[in-house]
Protein backbone atom coordinates (compact mmCIF):
# COMPACT_ATOMS: atom_id res chain seq x y z
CA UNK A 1 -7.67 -19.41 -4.97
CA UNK A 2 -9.20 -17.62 -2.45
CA UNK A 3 -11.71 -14.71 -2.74
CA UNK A 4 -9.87 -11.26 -2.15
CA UNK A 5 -10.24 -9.50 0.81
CA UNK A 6 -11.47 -6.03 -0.99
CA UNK A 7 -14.52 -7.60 -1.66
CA UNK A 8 -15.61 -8.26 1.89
CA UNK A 9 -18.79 -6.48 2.66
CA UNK A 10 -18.79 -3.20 4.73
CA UNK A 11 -21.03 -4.36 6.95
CA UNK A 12 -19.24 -7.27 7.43
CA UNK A 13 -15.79 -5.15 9.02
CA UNK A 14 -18.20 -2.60 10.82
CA UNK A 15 -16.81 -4.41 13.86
CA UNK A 16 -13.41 -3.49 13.07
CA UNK A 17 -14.25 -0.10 14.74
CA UNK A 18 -10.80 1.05 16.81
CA UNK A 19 -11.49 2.17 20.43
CA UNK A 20 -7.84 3.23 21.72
CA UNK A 21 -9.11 3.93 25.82
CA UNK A 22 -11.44 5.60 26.96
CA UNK A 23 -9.94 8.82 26.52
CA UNK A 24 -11.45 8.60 23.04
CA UNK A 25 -14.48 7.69 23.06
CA UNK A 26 -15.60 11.23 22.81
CA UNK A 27 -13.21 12.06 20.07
CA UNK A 28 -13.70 12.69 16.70
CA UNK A 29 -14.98 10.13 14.46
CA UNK A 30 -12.62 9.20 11.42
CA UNK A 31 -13.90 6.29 8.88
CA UNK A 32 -10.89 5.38 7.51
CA UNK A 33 -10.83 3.50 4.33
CA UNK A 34 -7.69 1.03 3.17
CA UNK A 35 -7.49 -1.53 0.64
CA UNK A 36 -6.84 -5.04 3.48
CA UNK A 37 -5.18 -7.03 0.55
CA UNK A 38 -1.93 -5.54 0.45
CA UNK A 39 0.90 -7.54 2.67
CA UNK A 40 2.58 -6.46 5.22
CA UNK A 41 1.43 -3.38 4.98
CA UNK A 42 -2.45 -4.01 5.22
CA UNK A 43 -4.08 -6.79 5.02
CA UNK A 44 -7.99 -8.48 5.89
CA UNK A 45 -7.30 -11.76 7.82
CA UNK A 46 -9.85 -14.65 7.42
CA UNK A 47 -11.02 -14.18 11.26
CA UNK A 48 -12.15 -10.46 9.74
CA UNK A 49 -9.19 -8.41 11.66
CA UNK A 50 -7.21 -5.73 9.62
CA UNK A 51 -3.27 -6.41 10.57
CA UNK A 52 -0.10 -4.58 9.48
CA UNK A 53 1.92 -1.45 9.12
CA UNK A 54 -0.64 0.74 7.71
CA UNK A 55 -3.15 -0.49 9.79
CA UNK A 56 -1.12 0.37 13.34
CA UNK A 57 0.17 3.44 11.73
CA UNK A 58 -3.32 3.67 11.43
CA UNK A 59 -4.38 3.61 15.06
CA UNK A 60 -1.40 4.84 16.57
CA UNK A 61 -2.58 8.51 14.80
CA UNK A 62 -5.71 8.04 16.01
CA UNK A 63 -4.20 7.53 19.69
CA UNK A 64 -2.43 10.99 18.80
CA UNK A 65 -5.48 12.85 17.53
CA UNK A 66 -7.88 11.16 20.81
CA UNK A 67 -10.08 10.39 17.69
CA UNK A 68 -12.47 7.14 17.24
CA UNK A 69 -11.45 5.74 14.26
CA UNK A 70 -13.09 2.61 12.16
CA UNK A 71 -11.82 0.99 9.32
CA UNK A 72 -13.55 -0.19 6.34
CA UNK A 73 -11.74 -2.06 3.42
CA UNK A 74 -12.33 -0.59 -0.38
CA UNK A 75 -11.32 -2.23 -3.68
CA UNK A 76 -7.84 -0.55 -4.53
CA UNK A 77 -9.66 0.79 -8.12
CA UNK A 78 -12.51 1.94 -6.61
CA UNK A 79 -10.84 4.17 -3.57
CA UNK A 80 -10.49 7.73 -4.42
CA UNK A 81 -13.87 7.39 -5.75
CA UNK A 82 -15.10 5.94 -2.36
CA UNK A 83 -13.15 8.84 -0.76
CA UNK A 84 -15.04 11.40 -2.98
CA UNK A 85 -18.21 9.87 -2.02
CA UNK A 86 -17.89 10.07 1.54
CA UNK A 87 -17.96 6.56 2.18
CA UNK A 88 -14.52 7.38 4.53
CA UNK A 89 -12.98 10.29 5.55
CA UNK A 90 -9.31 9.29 5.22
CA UNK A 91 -7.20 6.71 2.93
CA UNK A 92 -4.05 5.01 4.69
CA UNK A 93 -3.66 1.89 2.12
CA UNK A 94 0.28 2.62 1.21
CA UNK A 95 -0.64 5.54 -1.43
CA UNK A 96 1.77 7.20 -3.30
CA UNK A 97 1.64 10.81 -3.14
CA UNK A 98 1.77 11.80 -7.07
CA UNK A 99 1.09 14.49 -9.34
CA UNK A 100 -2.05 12.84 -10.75
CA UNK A 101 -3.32 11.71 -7.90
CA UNK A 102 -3.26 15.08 -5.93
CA UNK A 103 -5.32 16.56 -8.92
CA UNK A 104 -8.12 14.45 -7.29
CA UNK A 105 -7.38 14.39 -3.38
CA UNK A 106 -5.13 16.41 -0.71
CA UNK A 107 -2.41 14.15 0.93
CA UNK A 108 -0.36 14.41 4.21
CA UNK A 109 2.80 14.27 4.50
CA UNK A 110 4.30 11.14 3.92
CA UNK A 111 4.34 8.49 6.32
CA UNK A 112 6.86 5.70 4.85
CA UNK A 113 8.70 5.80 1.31
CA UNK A 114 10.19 2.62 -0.28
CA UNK A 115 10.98 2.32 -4.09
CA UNK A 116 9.84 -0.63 -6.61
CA UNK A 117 11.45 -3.67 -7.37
CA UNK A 118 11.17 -6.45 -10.19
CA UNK A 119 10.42 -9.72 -8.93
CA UNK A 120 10.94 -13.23 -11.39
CA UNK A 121 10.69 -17.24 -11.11
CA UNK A 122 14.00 -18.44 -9.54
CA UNK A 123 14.30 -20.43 -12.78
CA UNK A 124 13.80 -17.31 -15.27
CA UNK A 125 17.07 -17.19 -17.74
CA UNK A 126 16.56 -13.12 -17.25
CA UNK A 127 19.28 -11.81 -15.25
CA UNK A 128 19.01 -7.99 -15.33
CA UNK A 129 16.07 -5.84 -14.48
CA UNK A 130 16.57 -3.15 -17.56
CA UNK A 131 13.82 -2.73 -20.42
CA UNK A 132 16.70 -4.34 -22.92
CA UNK A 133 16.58 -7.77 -20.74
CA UNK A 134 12.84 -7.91 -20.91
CA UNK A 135 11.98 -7.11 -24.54
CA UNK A 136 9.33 -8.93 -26.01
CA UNK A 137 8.45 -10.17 -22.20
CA UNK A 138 5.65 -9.65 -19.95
CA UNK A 139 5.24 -7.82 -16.76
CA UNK A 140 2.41 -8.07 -14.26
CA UNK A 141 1.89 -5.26 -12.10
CA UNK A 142 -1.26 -4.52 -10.26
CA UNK A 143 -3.69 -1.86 -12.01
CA UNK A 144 -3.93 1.67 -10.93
CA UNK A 145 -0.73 1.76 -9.41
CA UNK A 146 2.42 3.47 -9.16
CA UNK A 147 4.02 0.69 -10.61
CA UNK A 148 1.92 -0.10 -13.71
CA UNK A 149 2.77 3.29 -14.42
CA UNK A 150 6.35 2.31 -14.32
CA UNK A 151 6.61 -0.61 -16.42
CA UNK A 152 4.57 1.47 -19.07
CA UNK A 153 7.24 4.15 -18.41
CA UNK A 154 10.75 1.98 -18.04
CA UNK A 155 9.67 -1.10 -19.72
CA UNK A 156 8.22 0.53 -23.36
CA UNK A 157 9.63 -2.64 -25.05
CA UNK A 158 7.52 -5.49 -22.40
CA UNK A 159 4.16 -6.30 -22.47
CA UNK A 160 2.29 -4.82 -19.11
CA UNK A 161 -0.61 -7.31 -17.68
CA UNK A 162 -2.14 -5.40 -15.06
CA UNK A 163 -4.03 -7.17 -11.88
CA UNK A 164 -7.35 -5.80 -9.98
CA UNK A 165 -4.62 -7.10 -6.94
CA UNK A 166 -1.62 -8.56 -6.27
CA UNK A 167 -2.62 -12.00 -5.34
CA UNK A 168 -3.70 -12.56 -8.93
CA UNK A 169 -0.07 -11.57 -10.52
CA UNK A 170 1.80 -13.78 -7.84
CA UNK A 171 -0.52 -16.30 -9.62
CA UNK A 172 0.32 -15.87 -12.67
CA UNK A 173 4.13 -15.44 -12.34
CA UNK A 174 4.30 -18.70 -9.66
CA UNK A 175 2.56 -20.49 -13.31
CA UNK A 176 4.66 -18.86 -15.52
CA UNK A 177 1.95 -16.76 -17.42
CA UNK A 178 4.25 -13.52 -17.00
CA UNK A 179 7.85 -13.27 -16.94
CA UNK A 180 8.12 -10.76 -13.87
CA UNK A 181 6.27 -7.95 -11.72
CA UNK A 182 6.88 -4.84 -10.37
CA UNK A 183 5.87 -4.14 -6.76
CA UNK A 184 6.91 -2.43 -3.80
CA UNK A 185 10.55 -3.86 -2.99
CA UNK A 186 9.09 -4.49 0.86
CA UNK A 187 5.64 -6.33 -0.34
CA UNK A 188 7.78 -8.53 -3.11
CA UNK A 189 10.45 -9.40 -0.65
CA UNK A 190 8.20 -10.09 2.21
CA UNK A 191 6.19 -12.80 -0.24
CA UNK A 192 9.34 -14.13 -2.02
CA UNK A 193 10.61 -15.10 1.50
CA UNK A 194 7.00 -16.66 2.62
CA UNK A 195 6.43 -20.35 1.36
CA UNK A 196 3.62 -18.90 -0.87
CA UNK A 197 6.67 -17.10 -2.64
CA UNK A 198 9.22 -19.48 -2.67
CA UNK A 199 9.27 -20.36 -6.77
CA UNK A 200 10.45 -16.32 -7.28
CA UNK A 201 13.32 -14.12 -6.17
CA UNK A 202 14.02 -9.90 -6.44
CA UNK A 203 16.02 -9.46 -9.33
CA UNK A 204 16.32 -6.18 -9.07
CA UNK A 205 15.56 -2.78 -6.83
CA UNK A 206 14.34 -0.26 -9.29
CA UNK A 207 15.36 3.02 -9.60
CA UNK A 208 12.87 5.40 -7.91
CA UNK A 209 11.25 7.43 -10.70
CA UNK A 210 9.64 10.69 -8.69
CA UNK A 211 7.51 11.90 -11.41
CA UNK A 212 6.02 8.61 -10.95
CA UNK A 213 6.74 7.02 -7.46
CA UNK A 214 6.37 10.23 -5.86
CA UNK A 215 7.82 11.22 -2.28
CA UNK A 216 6.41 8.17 -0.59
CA UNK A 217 2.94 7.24 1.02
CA UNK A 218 0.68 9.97 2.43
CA UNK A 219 -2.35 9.52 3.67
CA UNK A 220 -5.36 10.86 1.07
CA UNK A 221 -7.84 13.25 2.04
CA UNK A 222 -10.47 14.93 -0.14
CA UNK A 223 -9.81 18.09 -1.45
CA UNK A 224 -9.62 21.28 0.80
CA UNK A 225 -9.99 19.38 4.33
CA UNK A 226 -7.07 21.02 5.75
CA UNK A 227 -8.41 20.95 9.21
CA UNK A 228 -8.30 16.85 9.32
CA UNK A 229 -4.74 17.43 7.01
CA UNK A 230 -3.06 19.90 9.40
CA UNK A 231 -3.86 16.98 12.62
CA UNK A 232 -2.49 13.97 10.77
CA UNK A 233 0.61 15.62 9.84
CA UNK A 234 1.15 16.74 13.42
CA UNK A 235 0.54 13.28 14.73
CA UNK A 236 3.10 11.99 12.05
CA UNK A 237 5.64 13.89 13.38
CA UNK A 238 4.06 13.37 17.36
CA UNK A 239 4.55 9.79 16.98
CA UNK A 240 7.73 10.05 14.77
CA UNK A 241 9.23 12.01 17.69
CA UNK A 242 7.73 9.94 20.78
CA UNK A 243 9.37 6.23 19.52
CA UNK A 244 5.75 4.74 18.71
CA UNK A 245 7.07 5.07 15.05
CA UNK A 246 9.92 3.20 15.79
CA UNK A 247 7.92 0.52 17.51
CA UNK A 248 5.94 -0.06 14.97
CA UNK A 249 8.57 -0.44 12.33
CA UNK A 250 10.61 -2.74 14.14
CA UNK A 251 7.43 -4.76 14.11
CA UNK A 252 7.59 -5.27 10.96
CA UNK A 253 10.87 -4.35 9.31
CA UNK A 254 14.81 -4.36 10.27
CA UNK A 255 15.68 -0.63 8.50
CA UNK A 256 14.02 2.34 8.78
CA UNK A 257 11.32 2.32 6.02
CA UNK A 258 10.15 6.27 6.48
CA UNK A 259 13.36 6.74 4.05
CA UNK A 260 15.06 10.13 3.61
């Protein structure tokens, strides 16, 4: 098993710092914090380099704003506390713009918006992703998520086994210790089509619960910056209209995954 990005030193990704031309380098400084251990939408590569869509949705704001941005990675249970304490200025780590969540930080507009899916062993005898086809069974979903909060929601009857990440409840469903997990329906088909994910299949897309899913990802801010707020939403829509949003999807996806 290998160790989890989120537990890379900061020190260790200081070098990650983004320097987009040198129209920036007197721009504003933005530490932006993500989690690096969430495929394909960020993710800490073993040669230290942050990679995927968050990441150069990331940058390609920071192009917008003509700000010098650097990225540190955070444990995904320990960010809006690290955002609190100043250790960044800005989250971009796929976060789902709740009700609970915006009782403890300001959010952007979105940015993307995907709904959950329930992923199983190719094997399983379960063949419908409803709470009646999974009483008595277990679900892994990764803690402090949008989608723990689901299966405790949709899934009363289930058992929910919740994961400091995701690699540990691929784990656990590739050795049959759960009997599914909920995830983003672009991070669990991604893996299920890698060779790392080749023992599981999606079962099912989930219904998108708003109360709990929320609009889609925003980026998190702390409470009352508006200023910093008011630029990333204009860049979201800058880079929205110029085709850089585009490009970057494309990169990574073959439908449009800023959703209605």
């Amino acid at each position: 098993m290998r160790i989890s990005p989120r537990f890379f030193a900061a020190a260790s990704i200081a070098a990650l710092s983004l320097f987009a031309g040198n129209a920036m380098a007197d721009g504003e400084k933005i530490i932006i914090g993500t989690e690096g251990a969430y495929p394909p939408f960020n993710n800490l590569e073993a040669d230290g380099t942050l990679t995927g869509f968050d990441i150069d949705i990331a940058k390609a704001l920071c192009v917008e704003m003509k700000a010098d941005c650097t990225f540190v990675t955070q444990d995904w249970d320990g960010i809006i506390p690290a955002l609190q304490a100043k250790k960044f200025d800005a989250i971009i780590a796929s976060m789902s713009i709740t009700p609970e969540r915006k009782e403890k930080v300001d959010f952007t507009d979105k940015y993307y918006n995907t709904g959950p899916a329930l992923a199983v062993a190719k094997d399983s005898p379960i063949t419908e992703g409803t709470e009646a086809a999974f009483e008595g069974k277990v679900i892994g979903a990764q803690s402090s998520t949008t989608h723990s909060n689901y299966v405790e929601a949709h899934f009363k009857k289930s058992e929910l086994k919740a994961y400091p990440t995701t690699d540990e409840y691929k784990l656990d469903l590739i050795g049959g210790r759960v009997d599914g997990v909920v995830d983003d329906v672009v991070v669990l088909s991604e893996w299920v089509k890698s060779e790392a994910g080749s023992c599981c299949k999606i079962l099912a897309k989930l219904p998108i619960d708003i109360a709990i899913n929320g609009p889609g990802a925003g980026i998190a801010l702390r409470k009352g910056d508006t200023a910093l707020a008011e630029k990333f939403n204009a860049a979201i829509k800058a880079i929205r209209a110029n085709g850089e949003y585009k490009k970057i999807n494309d990169k990574y996806f073959d439908f449009d995954v800023y959703g209605g």
